[in-house]
C-alpha atoms as a PDB file:
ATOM      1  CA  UNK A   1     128.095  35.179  80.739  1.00  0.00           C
ATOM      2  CA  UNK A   2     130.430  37.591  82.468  1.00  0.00           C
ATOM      3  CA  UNK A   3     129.678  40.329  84.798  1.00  0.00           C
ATOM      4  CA  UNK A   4     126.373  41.187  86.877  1.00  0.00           C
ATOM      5  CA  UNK A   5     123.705  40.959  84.495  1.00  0.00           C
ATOM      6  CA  UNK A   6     122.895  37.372  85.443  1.00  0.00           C
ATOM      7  CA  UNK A   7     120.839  35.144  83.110  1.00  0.00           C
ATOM      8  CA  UNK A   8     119.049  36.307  79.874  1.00  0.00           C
ATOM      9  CA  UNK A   9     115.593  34.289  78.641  1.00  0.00           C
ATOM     10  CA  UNK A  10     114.387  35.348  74.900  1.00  0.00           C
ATOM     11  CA  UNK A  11     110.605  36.731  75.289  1.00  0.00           C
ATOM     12  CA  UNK A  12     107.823  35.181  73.092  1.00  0.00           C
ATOM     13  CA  UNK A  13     108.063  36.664  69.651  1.00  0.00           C
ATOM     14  CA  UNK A  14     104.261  37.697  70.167  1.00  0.00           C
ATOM     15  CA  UNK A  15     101.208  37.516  72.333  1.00  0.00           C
ATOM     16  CA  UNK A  16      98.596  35.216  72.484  1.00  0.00           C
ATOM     17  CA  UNK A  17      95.327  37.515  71.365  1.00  0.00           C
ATOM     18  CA  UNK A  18      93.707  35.658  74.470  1.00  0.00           C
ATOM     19  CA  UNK A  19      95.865  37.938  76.500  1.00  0.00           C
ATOM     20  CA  UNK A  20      94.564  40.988  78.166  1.00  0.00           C
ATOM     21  CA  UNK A  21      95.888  44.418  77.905  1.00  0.00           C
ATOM     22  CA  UNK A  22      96.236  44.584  81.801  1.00  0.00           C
ATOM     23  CA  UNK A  23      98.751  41.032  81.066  1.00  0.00           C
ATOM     24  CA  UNK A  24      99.991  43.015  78.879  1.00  0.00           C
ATOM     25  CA  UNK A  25     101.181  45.833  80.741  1.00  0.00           C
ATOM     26  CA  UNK A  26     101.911  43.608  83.277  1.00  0.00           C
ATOM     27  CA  UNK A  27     104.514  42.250  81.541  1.00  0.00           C
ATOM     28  CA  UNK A  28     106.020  45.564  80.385  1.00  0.00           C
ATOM     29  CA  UNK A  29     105.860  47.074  84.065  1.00  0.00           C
ATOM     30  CA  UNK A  30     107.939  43.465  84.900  1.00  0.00           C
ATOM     31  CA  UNK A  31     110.446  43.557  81.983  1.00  0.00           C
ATOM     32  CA  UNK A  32     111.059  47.520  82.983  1.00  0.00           C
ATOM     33  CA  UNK A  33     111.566  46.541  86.737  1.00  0.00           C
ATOM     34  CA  UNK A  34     114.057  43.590  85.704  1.00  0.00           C
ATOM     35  CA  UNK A  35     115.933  46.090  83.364  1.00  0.00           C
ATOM     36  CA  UNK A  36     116.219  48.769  86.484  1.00  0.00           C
ATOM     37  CA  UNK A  37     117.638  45.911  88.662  1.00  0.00           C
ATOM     38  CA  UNK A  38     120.196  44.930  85.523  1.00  0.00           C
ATOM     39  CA  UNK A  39     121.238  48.577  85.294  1.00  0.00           C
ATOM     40  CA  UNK A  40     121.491  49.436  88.862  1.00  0.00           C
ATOM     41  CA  UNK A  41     123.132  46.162  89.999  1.00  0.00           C
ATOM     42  CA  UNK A  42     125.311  45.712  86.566  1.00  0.00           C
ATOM     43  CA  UNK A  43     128.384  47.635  85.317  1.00  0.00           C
ATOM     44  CA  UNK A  44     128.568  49.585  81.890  1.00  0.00           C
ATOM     45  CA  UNK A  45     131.467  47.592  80.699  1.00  0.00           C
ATOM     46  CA  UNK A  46     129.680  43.734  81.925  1.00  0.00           C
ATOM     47  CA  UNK A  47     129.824  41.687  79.095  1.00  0.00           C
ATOM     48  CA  UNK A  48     126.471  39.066  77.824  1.00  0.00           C
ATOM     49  CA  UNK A  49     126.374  37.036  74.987  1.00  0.00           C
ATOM     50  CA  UNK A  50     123.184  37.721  72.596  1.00  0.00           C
ATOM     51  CA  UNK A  51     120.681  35.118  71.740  1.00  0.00           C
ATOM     52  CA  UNK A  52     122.552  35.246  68.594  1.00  0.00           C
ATOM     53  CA  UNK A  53     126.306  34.896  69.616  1.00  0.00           C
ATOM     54  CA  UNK A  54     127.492  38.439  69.261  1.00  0.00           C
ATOM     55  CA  UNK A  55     129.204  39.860  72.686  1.00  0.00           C
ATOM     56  CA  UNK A  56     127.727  43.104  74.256  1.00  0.00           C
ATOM     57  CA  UNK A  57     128.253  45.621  77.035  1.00  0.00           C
ATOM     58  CA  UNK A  58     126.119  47.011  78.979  1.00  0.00           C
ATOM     59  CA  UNK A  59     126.475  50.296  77.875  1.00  0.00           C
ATOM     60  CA  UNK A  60     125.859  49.237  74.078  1.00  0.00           C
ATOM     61  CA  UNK A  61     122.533  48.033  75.352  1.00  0.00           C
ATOM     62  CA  UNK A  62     121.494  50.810  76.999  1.00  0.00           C
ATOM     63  CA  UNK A  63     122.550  52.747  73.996  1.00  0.00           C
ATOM     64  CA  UNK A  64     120.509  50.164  71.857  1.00  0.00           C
ATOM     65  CA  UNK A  65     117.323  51.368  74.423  1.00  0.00           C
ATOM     66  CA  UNK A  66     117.316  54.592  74.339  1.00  0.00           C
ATOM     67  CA  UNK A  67     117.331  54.739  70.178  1.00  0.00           C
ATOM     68  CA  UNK A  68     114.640  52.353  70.304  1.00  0.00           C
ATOM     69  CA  UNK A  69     112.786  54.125  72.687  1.00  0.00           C
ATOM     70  CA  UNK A  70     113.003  57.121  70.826  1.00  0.00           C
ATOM     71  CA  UNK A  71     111.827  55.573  67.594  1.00  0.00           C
ATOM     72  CA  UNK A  72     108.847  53.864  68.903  1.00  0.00           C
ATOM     73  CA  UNK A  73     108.455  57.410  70.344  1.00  0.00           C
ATOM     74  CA  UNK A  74     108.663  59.079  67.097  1.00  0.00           C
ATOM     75  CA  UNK A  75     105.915  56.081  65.558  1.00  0.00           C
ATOM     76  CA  UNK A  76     103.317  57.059  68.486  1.00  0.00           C
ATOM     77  CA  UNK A  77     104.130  60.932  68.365  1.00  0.00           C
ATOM     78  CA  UNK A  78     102.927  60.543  64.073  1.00  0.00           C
ATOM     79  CA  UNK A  79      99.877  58.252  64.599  1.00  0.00           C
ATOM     80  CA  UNK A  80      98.736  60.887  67.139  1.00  0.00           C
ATOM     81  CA  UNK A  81      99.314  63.742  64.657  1.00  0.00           C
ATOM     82  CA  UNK A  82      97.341  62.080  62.087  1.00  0.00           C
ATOM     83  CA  UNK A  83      94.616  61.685  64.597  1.00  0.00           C
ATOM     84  CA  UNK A  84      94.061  64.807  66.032  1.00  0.00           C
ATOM     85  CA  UNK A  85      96.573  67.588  64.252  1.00  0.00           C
ATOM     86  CA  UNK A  86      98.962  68.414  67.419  1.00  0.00           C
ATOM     87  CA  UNK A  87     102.428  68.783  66.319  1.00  0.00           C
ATOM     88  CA  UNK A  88     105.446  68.470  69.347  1.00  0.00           C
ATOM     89  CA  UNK A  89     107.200  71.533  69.680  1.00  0.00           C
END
């Protein structure tokens, strides 16, 4: 691996239904400080290897987050419309 964005460990493909949602968000308020030290620490053009093999930058990652973000967005934002009417503006 080159650059700052020191070593990368594959999370669990799922949770274990014995797991509470406080673990849960645990876990997400620990990945999300990990990726804010990678970010702040790393440079957009630092270079990992995937999981898979392919090499990425930094910045293709981030680019990667922020259209995932925004689709995950876009699920939530239609299950709550279907729940209760409200439309976004």
């Amino acid at each position: 691996m080159n650059g700052n964005l020191g070593s990368y460990r594959r999370p669990s493909s799922g949770s274990d239904p014995d797991q509470t949602a406080a673990w849960l968000v645990g876990l997400y308020m620990r990945t999300c400080q990990r990726a804010r030290k990678v970010v702040a620490t790393g440079g957009l053009d630092d270079v990992v290897t995937t999981p898979w093999g392919a090499p990425v930058n930094l910045r293709a990652i981030l680019a990667h987050m922020i259209q995932e973000t925004a689709r995950h967005n876009s699920h939530a934002a239609i299950i709550r419309e279907a729940i209760d009417g409200t439309t976004g503006q």
